[in-house]
C-alpha atoms as a PDB file:
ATOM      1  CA  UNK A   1     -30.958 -21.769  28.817  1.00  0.00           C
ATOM      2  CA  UNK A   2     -29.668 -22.632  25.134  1.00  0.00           C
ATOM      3  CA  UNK A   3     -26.124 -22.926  25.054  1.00  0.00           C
ATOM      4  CA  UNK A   4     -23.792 -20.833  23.038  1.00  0.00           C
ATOM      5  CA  UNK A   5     -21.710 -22.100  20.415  1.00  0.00           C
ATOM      6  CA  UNK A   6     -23.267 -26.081  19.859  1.00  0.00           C
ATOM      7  CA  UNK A   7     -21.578 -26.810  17.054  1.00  0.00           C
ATOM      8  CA  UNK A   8     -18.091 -26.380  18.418  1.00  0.00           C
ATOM      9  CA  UNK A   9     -17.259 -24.377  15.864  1.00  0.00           C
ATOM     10  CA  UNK A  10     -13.833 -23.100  16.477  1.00  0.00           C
ATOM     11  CA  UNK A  11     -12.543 -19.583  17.366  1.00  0.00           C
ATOM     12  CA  UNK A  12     -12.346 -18.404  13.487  1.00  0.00           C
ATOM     13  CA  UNK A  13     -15.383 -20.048  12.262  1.00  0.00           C
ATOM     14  CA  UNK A  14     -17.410 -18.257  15.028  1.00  0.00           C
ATOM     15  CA  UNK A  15     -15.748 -15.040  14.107  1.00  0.00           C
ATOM     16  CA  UNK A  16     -16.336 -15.388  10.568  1.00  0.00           C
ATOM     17  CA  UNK A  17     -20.469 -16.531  10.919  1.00  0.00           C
ATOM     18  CA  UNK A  18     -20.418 -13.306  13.764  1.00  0.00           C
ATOM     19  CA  UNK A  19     -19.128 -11.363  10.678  1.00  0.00           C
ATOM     20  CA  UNK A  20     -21.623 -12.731   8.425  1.00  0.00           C
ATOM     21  CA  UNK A  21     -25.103 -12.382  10.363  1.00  0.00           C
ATOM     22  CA  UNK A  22     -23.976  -8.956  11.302  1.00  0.00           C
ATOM     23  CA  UNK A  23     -23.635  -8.526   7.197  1.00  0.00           C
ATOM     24  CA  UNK A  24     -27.193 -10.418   6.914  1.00  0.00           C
ATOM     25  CA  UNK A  25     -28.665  -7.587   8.946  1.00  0.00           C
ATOM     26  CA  UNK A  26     -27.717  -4.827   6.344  1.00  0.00           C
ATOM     27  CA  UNK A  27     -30.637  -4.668   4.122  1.00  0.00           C
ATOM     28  CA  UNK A  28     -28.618  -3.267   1.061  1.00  0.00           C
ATOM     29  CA  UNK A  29     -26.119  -6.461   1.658  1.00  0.00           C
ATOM     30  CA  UNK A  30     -28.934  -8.979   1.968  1.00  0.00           C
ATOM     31  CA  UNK A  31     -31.387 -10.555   0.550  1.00  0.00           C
ATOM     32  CA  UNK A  32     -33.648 -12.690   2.764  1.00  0.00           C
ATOM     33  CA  UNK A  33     -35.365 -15.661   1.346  1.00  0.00           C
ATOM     34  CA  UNK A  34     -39.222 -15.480   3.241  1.00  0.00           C
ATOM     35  CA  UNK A  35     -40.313 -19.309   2.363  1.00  0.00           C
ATOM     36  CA  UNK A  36     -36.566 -20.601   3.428  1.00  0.00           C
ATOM     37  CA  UNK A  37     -35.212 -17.925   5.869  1.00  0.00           C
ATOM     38  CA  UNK A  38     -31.697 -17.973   4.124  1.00  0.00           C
ATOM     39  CA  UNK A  39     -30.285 -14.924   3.783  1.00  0.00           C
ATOM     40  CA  UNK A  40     -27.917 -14.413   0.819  1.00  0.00           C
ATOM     41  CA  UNK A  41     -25.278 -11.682   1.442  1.00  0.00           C
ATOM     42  CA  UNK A  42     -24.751  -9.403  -1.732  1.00  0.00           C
ATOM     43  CA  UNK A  43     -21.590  -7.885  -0.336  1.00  0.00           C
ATOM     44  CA  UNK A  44     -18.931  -8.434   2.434  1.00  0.00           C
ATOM     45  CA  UNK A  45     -17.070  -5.755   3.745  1.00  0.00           C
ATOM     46  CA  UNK A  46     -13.500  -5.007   2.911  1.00  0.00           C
ATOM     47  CA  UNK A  47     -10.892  -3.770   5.712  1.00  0.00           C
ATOM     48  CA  UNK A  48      -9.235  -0.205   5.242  1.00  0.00           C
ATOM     49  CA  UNK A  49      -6.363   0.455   7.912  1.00  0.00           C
ATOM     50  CA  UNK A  50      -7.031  -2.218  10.663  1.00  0.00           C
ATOM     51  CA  UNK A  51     -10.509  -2.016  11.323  1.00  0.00           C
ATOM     52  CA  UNK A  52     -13.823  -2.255   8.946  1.00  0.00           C
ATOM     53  CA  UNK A  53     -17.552  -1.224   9.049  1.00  0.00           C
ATOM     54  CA  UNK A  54     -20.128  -3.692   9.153  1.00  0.00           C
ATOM     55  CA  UNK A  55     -23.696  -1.372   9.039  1.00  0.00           C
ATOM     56  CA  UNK A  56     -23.491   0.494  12.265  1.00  0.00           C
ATOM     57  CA  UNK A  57     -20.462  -1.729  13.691  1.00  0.00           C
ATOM     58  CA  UNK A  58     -16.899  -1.400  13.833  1.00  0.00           C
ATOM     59  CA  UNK A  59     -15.005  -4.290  13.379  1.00  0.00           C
ATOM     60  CA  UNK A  60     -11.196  -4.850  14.151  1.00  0.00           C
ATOM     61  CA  UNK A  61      -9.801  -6.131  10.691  1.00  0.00           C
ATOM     62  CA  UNK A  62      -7.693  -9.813  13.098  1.00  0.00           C
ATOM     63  CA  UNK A  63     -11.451 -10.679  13.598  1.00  0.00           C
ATOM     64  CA  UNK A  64     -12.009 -11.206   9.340  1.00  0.00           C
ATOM     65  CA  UNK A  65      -9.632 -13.450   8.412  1.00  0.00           C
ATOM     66  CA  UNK A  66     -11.811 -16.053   7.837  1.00  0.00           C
ATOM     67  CA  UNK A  67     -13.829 -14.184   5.452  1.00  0.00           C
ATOM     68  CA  UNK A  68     -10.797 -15.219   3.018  1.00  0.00           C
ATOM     69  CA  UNK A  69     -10.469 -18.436   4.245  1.00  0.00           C
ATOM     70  CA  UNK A  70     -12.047 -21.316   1.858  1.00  0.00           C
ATOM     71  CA  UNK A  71     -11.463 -23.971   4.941  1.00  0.00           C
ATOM     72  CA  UNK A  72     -13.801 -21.653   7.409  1.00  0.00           C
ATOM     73  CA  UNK A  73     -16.581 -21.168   4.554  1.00  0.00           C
ATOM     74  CA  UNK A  74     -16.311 -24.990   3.788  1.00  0.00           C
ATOM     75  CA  UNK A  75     -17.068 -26.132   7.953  1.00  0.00           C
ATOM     76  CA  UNK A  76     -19.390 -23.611   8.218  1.00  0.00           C
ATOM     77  CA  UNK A  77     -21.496 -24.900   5.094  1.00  0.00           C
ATOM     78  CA  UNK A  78     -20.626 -29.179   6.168  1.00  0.00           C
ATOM     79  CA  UNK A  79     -22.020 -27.570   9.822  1.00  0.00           C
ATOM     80  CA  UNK A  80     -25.492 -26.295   7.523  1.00  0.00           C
ATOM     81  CA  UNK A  81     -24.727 -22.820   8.378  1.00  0.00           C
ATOM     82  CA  UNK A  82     -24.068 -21.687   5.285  1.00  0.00           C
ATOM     83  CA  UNK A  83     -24.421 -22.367   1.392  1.00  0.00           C
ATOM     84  CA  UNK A  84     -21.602 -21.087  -0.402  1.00  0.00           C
ATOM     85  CA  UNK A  85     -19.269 -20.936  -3.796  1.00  0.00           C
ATOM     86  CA  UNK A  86     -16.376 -19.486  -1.847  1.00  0.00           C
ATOM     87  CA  UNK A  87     -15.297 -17.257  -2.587  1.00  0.00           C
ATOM     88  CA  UNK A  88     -17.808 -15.127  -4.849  1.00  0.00           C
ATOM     89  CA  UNK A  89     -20.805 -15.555  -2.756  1.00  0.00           C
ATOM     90  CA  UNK A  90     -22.363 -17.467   0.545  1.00  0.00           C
ATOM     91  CA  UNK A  91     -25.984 -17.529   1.822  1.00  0.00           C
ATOM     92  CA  UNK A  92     -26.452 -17.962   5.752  1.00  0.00           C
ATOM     93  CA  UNK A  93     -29.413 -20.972   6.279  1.00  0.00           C
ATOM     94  CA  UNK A  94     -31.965 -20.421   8.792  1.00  0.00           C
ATOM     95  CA  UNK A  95     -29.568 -22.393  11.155  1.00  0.00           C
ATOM     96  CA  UNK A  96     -26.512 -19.937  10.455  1.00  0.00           C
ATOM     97  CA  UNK A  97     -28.677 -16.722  10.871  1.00  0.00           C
ATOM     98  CA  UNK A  98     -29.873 -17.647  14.364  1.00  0.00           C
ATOM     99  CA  UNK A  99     -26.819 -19.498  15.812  1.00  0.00           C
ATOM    100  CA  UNK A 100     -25.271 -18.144  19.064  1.00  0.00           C
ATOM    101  CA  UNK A 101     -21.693 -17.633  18.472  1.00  0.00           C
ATOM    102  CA  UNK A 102     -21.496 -15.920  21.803  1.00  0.00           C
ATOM    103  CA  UNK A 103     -19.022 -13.468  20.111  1.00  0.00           C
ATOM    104  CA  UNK A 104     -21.516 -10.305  19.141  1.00  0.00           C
ATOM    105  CA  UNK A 105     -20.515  -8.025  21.989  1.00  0.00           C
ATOM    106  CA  UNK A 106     -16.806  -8.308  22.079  1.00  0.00           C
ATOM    107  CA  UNK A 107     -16.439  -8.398  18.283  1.00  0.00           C
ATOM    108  CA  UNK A 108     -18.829  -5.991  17.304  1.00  0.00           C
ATOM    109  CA  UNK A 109     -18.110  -2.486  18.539  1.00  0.00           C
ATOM    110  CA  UNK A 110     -20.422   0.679  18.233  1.00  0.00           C
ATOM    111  CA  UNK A 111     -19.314   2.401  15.236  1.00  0.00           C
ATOM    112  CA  UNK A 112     -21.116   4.837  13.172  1.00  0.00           C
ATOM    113  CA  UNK A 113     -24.821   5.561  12.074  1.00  0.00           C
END
């Protein structure tokens, strides 16, 4: 069994890449390169109140800090996960798309349609 997390990223770094492949699957947020398989997000969501949506998730607004964090986009791109020019825009690699982060299920939370 592959294990989650084998980067080591830290708590916010997984949060923030959860974020972001969760964004990747939104087709009118992404744009998915076929010959490379990185995906570069158009648009990141923005929190109203204390919460967010991300597509058909609900996300609690503590869990996106990182999204405004240069230090969390810079480890994530020196770990290959991403390519980025924080803070206007950040492509996930094929690495950052499919990396367990192990955090999917308690972050993400059944929202809307």
């Amino acid at each position: 069994m592959k294990k989650a997390n084998p980067l080591n990223l830290n708590t916010l770094q997984l949060k923030t890449l959860t974020l972001l492949q969760a964004v990747a699957e939104i087709p009118e947020a992404a744009q998915k390169d076929e010959a490379t398989g990185h995906i570069k997000l158009t648009a990141l969501p923005h929190a109203h109140g204390n919460h967010f949506h991300v597509g058909r998730y609900t996300v609690d607004a503590a869990d996106a800090t990182g999204l405004q964090n240069a230090g969390v986009w810079a480890a994530l791109s020196r770990k290959g996960l991403v390519e980025t020019n924080f803070p206007h825009d950040v492509t996930l690699t094929r690495d950052g798309a499919v990396y367990d982060t192990g955090m999917k299920d308690q972050m993400l939370h059944a929202g809307h349609d």
